[in-house]
PDB file of N, CA and C in Angstrom:
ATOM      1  N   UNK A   1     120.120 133.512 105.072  1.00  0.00           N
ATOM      2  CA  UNK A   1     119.165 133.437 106.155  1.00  0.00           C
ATOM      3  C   UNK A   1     119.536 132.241 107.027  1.00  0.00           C
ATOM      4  N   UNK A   2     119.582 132.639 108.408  1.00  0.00           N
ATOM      5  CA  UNK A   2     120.161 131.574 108.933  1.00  0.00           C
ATOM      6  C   UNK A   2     118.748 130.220 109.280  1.00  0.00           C
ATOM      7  N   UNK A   3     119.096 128.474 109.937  1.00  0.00           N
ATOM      8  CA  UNK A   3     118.666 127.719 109.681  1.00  0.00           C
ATOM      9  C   UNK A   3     118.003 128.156 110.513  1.00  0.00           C
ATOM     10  N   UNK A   4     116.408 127.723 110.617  1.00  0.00           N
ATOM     11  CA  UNK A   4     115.443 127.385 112.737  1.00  0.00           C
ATOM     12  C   UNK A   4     115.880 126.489 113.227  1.00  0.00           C
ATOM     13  N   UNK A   5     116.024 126.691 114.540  1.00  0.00           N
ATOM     14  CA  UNK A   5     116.534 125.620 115.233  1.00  0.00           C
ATOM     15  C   UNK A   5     115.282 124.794 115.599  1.00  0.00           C
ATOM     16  N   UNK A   6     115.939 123.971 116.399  1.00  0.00           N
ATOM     17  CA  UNK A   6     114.986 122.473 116.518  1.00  0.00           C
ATOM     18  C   UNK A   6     113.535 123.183 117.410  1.00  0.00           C
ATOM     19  N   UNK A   7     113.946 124.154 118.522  1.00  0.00           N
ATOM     20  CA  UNK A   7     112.791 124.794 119.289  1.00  0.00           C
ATOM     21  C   UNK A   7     111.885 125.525 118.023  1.00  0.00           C
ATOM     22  N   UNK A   8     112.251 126.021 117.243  1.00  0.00           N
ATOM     23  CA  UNK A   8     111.406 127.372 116.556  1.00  0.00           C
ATOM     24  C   UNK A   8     110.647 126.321 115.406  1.00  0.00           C
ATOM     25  N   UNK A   9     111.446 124.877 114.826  1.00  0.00           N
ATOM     26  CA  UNK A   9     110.498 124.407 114.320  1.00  0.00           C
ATOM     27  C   UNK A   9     108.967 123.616 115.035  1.00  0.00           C
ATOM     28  N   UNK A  10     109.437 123.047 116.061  1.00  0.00           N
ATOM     29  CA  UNK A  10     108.746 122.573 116.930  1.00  0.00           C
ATOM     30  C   UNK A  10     107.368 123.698 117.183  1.00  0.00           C
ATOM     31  N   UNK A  11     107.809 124.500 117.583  1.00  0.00           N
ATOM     32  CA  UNK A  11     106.737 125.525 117.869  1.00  0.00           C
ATOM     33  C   UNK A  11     105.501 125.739 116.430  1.00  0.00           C
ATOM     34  N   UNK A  12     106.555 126.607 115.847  1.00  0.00           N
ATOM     35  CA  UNK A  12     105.920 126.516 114.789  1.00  0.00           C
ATOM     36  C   UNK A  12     105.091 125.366 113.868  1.00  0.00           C
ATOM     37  N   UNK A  13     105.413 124.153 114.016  1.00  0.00           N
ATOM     38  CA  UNK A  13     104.810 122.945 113.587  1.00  0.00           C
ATOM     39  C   UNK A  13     103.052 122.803 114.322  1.00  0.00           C
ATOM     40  N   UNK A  14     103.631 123.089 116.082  1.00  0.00           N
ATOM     41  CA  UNK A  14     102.496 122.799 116.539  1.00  0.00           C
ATOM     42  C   UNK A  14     101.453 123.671 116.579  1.00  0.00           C
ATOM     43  N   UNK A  15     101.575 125.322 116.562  1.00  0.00           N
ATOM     44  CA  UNK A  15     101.133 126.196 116.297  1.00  0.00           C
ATOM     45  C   UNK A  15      99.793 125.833 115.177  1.00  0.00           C
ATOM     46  N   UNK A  16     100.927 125.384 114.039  1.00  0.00           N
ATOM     47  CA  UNK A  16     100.134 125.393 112.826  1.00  0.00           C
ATOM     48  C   UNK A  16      99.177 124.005 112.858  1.00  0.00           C
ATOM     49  N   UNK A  17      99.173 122.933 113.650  1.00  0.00           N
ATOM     50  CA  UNK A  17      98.386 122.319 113.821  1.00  0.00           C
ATOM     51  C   UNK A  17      97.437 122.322 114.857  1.00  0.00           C
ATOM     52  N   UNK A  18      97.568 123.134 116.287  1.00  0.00           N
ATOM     53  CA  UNK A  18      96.562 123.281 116.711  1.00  0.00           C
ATOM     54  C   UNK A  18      95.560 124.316 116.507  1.00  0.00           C
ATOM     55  N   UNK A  19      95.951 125.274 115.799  1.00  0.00           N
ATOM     56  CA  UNK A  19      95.190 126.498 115.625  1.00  0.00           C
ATOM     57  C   UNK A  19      94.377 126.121 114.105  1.00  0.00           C
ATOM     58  N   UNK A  20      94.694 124.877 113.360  1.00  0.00           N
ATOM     59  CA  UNK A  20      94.072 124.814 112.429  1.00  0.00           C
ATOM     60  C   UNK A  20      93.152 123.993 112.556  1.00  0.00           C
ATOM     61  N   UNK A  21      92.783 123.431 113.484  1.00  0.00           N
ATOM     62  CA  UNK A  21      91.883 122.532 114.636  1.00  0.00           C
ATOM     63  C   UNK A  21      91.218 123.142 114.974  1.00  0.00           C
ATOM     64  N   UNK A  22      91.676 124.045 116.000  1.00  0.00           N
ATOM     65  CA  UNK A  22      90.986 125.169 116.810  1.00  0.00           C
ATOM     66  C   UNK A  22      90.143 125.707 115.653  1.00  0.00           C
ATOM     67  N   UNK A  23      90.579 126.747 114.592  1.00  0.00           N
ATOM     68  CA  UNK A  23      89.500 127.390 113.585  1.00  0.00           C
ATOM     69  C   UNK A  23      88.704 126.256 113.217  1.00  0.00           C
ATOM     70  N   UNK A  24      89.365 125.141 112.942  1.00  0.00           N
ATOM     71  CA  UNK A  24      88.210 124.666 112.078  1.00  0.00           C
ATOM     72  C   UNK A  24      86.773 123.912 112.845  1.00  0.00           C
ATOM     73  N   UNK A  25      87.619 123.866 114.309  1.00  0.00           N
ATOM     74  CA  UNK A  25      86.023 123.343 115.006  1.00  0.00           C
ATOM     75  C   UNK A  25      85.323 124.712 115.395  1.00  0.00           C
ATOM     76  N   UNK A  26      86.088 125.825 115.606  1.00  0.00           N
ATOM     77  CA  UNK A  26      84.823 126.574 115.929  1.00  0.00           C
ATOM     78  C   UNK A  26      83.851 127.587 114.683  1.00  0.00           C
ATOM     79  N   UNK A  27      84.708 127.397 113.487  1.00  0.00           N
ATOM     80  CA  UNK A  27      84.055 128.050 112.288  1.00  0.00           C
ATOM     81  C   UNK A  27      82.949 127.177 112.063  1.00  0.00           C
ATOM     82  N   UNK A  28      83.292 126.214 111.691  1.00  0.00           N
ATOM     83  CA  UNK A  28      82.034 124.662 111.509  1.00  0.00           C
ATOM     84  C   UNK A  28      82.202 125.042 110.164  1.00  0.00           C
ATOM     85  N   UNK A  29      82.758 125.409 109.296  1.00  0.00           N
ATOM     86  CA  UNK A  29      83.023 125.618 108.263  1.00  0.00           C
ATOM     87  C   UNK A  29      82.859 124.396 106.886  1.00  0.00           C
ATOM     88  N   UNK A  30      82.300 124.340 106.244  1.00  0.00           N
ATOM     89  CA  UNK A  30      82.095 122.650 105.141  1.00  0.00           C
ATOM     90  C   UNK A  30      83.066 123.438 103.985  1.00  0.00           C
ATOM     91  N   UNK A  31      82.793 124.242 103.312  1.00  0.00           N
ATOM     92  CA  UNK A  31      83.260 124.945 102.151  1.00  0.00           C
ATOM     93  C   UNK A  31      85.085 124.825 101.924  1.00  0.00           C
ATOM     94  N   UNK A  32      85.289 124.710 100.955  1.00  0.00           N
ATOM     95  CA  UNK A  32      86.653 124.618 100.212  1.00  0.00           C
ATOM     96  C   UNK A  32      87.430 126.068 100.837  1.00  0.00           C
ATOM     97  N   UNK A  33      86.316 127.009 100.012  1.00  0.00           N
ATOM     98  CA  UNK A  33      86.925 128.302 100.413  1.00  0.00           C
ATOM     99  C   UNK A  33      87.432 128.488 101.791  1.00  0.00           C
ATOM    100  N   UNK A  34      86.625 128.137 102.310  1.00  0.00           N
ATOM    101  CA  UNK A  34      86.373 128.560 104.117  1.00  0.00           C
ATOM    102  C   UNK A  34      88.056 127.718 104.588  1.00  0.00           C
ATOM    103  N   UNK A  35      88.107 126.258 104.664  1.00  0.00           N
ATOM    104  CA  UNK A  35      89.360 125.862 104.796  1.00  0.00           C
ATOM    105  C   UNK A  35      90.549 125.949 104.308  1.00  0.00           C
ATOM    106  N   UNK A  36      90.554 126.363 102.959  1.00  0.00           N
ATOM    107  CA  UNK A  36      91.874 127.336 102.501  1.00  0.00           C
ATOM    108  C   UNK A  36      92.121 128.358 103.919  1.00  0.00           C
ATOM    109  N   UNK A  37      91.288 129.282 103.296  1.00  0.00           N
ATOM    110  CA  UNK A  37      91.319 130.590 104.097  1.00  0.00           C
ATOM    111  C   UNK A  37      91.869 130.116 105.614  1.00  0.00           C
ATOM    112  N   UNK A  38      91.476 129.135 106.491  1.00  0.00           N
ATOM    113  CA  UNK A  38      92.137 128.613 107.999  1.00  0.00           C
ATOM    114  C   UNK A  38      93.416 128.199 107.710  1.00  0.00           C
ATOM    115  N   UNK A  39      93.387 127.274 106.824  1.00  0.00           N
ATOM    116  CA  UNK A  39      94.706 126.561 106.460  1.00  0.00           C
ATOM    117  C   UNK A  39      95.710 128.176 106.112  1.00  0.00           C
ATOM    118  N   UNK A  40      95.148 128.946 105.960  1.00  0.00           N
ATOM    119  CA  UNK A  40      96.081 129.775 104.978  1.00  0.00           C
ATOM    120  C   UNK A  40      96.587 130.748 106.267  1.00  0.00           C
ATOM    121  N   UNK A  41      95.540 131.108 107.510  1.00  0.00           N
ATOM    122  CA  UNK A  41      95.937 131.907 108.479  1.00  0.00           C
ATOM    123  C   UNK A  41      96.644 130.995 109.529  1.00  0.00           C
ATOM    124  N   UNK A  42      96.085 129.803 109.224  1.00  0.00           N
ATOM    125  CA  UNK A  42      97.287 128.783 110.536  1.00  0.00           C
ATOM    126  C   UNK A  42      98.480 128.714 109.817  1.00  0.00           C
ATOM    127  N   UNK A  43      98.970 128.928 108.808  1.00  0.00           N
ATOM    128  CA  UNK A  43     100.278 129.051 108.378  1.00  0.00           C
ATOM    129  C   UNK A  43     101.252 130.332 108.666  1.00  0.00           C
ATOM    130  N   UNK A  44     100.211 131.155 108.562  1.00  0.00           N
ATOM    131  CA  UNK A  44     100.978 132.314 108.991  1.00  0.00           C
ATOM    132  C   UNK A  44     101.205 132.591 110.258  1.00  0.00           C
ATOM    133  N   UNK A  45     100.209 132.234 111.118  1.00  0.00           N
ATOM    134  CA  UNK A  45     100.524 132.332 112.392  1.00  0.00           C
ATOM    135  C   UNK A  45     101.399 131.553 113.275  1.00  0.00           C
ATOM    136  N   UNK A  46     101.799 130.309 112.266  1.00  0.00           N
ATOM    137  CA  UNK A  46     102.988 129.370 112.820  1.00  0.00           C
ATOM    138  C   UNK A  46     103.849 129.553 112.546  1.00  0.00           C
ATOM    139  N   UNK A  47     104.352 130.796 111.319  1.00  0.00           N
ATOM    140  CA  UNK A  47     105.553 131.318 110.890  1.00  0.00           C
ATOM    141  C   UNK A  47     105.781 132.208 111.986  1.00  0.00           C
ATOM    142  N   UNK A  48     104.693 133.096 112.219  1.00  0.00           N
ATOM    143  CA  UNK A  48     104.805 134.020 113.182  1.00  0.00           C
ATOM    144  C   UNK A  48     105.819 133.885 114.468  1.00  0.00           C
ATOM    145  N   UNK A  49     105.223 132.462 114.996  1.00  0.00           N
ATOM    146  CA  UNK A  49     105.816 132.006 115.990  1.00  0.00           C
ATOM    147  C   UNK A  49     107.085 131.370 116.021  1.00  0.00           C
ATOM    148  N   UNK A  50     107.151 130.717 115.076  1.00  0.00           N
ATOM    149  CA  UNK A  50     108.611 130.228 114.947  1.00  0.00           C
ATOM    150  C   UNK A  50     109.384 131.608 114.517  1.00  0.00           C
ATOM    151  N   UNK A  51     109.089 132.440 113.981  1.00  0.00           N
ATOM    152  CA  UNK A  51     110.242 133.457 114.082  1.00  0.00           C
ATOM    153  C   UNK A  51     110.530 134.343 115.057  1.00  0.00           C
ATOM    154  N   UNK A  52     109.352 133.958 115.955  1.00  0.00           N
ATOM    155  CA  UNK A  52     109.575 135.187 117.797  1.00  0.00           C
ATOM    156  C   UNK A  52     110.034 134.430 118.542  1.00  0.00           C
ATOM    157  N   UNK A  53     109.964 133.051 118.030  1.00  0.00           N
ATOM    158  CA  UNK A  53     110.677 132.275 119.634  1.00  0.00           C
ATOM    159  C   UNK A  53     112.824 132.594 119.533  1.00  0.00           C
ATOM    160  N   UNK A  54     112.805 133.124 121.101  1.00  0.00           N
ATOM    161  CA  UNK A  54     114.243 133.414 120.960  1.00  0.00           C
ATOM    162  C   UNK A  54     115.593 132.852 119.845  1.00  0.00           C
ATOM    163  N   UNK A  55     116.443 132.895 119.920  1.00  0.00           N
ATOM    164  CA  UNK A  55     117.708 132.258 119.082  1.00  0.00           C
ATOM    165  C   UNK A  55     118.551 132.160 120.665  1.00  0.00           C
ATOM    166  N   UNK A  56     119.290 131.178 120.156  1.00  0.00           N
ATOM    167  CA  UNK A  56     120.199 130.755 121.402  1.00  0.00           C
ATOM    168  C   UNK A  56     121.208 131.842 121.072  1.00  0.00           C
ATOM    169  N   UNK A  57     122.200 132.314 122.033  1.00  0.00           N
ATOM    170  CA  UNK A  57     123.122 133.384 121.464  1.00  0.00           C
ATOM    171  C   UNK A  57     124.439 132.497 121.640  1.00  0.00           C
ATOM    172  N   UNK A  58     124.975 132.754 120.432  1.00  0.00           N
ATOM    173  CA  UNK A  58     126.336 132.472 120.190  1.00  0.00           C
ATOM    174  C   UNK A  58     127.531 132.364 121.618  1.00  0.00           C
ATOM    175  N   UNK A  59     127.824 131.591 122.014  1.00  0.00           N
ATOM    176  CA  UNK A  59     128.869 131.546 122.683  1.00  0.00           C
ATOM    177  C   UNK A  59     130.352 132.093 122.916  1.00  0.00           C
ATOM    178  N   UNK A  60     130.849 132.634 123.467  1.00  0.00           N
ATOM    179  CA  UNK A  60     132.323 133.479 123.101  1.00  0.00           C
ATOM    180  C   UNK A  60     132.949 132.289 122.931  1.00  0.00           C
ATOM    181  N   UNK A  61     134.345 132.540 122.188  1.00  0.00           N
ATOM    182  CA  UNK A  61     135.424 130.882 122.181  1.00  0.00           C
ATOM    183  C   UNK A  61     136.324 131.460 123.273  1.00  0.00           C
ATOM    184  N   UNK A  62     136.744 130.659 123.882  1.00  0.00           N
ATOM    185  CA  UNK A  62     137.451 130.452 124.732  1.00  0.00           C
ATOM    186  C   UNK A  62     138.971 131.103 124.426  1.00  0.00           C
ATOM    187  N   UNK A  63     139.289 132.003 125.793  1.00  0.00           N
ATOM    188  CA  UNK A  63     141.123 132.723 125.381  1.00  0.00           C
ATOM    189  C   UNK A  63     141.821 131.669 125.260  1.00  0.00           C
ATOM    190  N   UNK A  64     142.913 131.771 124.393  1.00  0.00           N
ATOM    191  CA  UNK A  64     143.894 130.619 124.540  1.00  0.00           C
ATOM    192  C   UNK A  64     144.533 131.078 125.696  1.00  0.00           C
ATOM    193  N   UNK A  65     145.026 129.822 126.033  1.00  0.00           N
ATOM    194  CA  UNK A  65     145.822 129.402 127.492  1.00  0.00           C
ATOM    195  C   UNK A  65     147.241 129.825 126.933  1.00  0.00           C
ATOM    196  N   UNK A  66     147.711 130.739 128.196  1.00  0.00           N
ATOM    197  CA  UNK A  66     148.993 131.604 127.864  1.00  0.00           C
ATOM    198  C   UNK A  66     150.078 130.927 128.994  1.00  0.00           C
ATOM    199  N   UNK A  67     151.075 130.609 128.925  1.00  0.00           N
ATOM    200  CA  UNK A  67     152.217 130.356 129.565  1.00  0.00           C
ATOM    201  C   UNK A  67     152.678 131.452 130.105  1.00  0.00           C
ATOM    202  N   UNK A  68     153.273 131.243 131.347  1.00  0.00           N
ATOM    203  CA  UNK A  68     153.658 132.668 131.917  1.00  0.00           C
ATOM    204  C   UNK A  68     154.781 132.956 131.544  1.00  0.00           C
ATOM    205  N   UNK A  69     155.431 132.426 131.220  1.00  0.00           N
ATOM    206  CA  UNK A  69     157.009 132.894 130.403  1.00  0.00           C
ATOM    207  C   UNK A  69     156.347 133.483 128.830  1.00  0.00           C
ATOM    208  N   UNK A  70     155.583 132.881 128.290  1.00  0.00           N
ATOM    209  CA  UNK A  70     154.697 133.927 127.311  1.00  0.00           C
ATOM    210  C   UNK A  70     153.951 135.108 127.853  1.00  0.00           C
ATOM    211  N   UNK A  71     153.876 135.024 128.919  1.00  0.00           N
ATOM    212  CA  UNK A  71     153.725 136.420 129.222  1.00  0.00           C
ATOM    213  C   UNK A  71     154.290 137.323 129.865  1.00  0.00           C
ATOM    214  N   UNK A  72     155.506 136.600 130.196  1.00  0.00           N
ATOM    215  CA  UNK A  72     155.917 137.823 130.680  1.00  0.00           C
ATOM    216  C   UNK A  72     156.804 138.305 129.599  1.00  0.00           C
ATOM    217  N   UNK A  73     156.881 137.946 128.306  1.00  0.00           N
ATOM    218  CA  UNK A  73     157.220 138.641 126.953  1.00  0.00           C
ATOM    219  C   UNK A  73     156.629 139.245 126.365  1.00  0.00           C
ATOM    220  N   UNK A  74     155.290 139.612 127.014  1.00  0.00           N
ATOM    221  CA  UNK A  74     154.660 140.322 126.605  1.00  0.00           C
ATOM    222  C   UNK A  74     154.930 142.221 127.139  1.00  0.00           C
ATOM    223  N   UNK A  75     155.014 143.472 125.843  1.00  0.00           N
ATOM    224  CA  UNK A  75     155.199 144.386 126.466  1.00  0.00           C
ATOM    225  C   UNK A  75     154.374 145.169 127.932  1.00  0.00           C
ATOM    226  N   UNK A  76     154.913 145.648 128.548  1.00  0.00           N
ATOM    227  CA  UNK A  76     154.156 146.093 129.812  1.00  0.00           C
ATOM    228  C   UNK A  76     153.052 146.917 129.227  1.00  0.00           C
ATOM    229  N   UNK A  77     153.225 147.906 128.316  1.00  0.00           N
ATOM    230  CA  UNK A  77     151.749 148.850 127.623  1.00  0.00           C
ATOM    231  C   UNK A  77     151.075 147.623 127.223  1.00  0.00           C
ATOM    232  N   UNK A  78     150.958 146.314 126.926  1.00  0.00           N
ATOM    233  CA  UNK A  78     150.071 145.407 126.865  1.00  0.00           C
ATOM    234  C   UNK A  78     149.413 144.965 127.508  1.00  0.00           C
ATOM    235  N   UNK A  79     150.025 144.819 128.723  1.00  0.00           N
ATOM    236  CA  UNK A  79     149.015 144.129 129.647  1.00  0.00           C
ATOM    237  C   UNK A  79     148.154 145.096 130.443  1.00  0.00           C
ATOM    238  N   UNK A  80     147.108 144.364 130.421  1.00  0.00           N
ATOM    239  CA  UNK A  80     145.619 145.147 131.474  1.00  0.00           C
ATOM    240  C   UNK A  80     146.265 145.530 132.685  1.00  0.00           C
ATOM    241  N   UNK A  81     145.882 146.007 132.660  1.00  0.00           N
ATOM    242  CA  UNK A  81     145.507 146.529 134.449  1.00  0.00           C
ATOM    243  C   UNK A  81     145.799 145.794 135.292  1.00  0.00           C
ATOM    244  N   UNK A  82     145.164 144.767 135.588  1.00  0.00           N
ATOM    245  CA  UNK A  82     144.844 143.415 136.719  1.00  0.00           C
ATOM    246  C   UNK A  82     146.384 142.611 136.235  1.00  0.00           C
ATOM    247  N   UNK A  83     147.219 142.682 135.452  1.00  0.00           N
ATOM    248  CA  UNK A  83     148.131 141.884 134.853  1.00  0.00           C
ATOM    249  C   UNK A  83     149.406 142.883 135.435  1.00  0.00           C
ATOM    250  N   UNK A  84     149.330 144.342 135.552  1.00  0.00           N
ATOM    251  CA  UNK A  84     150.366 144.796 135.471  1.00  0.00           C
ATOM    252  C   UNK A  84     151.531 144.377 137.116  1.00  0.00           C
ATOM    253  N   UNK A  85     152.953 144.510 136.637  1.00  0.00           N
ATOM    254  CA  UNK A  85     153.206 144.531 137.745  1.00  0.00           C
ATOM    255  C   UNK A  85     153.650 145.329 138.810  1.00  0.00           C
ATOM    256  N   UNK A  86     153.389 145.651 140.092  1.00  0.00           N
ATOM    257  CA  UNK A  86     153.347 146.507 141.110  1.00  0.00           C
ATOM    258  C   UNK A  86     155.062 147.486 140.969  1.00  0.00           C
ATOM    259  N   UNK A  87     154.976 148.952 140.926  1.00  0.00           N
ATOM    260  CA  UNK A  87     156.322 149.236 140.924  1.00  0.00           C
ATOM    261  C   UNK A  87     156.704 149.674 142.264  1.00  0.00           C
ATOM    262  N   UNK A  88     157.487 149.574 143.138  1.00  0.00           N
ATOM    263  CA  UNK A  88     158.127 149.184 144.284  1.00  0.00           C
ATOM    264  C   UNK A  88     158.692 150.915 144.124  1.00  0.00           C
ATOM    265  N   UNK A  89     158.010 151.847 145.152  1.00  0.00           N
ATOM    266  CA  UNK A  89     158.983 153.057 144.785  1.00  0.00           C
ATOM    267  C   UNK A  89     159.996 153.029 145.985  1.00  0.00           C
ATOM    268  N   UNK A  90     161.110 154.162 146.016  1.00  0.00           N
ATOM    269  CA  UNK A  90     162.125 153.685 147.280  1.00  0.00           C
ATOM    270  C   UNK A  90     161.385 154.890 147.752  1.00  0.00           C
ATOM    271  N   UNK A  91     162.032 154.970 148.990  1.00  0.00           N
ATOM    272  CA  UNK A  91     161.144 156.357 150.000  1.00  0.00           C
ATOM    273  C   UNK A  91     162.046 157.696 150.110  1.00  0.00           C
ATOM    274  N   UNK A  92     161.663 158.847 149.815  1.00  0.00           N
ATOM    275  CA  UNK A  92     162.572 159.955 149.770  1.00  0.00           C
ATOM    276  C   UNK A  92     163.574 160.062 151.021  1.00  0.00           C
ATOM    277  N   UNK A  93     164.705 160.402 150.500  1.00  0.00           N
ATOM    278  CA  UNK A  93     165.733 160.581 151.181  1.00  0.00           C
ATOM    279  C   UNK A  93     165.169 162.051 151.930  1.00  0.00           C
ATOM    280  N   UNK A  94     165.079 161.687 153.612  1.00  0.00           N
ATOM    281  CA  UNK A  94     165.386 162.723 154.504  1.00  0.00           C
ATOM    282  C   UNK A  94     166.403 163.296 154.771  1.00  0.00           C
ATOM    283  N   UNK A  95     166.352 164.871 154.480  1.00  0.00           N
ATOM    284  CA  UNK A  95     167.628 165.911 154.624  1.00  0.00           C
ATOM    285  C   UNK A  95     167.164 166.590 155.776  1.00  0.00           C
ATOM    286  N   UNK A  96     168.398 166.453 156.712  1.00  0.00           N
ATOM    287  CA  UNK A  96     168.418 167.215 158.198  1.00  0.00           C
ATOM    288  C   UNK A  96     168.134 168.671 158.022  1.00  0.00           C
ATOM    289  N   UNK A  97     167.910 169.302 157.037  1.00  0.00           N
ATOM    290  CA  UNK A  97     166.858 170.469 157.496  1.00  0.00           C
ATOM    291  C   UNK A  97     165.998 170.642 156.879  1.00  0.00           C
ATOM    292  N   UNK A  98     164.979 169.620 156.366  1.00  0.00           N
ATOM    293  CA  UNK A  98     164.040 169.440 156.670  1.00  0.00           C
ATOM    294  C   UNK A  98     163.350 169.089 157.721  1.00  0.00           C
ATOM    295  N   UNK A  99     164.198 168.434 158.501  1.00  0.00           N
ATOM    296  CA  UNK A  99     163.209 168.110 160.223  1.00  0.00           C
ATOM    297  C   UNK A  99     163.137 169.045 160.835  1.00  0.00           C
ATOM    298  N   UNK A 100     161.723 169.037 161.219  1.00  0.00           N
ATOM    299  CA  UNK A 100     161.231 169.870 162.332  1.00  0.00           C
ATOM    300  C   UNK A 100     161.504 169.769 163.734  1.00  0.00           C
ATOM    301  N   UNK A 101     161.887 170.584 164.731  1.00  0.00           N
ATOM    302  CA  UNK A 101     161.708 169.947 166.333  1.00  0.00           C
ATOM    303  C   UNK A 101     160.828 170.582 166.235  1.00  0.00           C
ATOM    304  N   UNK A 102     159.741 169.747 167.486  1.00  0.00           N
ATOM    305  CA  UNK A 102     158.558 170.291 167.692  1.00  0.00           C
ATOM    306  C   UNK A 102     159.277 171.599 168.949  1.00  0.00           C
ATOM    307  N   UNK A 103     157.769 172.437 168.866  1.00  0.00           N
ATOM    308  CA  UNK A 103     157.668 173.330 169.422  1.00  0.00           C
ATOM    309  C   UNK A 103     158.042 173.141 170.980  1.00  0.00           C
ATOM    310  N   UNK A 104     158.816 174.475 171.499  1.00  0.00           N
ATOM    311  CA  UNK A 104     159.034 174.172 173.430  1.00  0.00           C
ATOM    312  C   UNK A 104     157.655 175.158 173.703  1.00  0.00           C
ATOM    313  N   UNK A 105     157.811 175.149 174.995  1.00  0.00           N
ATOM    314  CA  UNK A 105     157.265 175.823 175.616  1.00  0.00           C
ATOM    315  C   UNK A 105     157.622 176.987 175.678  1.00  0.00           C
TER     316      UNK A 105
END
């Protein structure tokens, strides 16, 4: 189970002390029983909270830094898209009958 962080204890700490305040001034409660029973629902309700308050999310690690002579040893089916390099086609050879003269009159 992973640790609470410093926010989820915090919460939860104060949770459980103001709400056990809160019940106990407005119950007016004298009895043993009666303050268990608050003490026992301000606990739960400060667990409550410390386990809904978000989690920070994990960070990605960082790509290692690639040299471009390391990459360009890299195979071409390897590299993405955005990496690949442009292929230069030559332009078809025109054969004299293929040209058209345009139309006379």
């Amino acid at each position: 189970m992973p640790r609470p962080t410093p926010a989820q204890a915090t919460y939860g700490t104060l949770t459980v002390v103001f709400s056990t305040l809160a019940m106990l001034l407005l119950s007016q409660t004298t009895s043993g029983i009666g303050v268990a029973v608050i003490t026992v629902a301000a606990l739960g309700l400060g667990l409550l909270v410390a386990m809904t308050v978000p989690r920070p999310r994990p960070q990605p690690a960082p790509a290692p830094a690639v040299s471009p002579a390391a990459r360009a040893r890299v195979a071409p089916a390897a590299r993405t898209a955005t990496e690949r390099v442009p292929v230069q086609r030559a332009a078809a050879p025109v054969l004299a009958d293929s040209v058209r003269e345009p139309a006379g009159p």
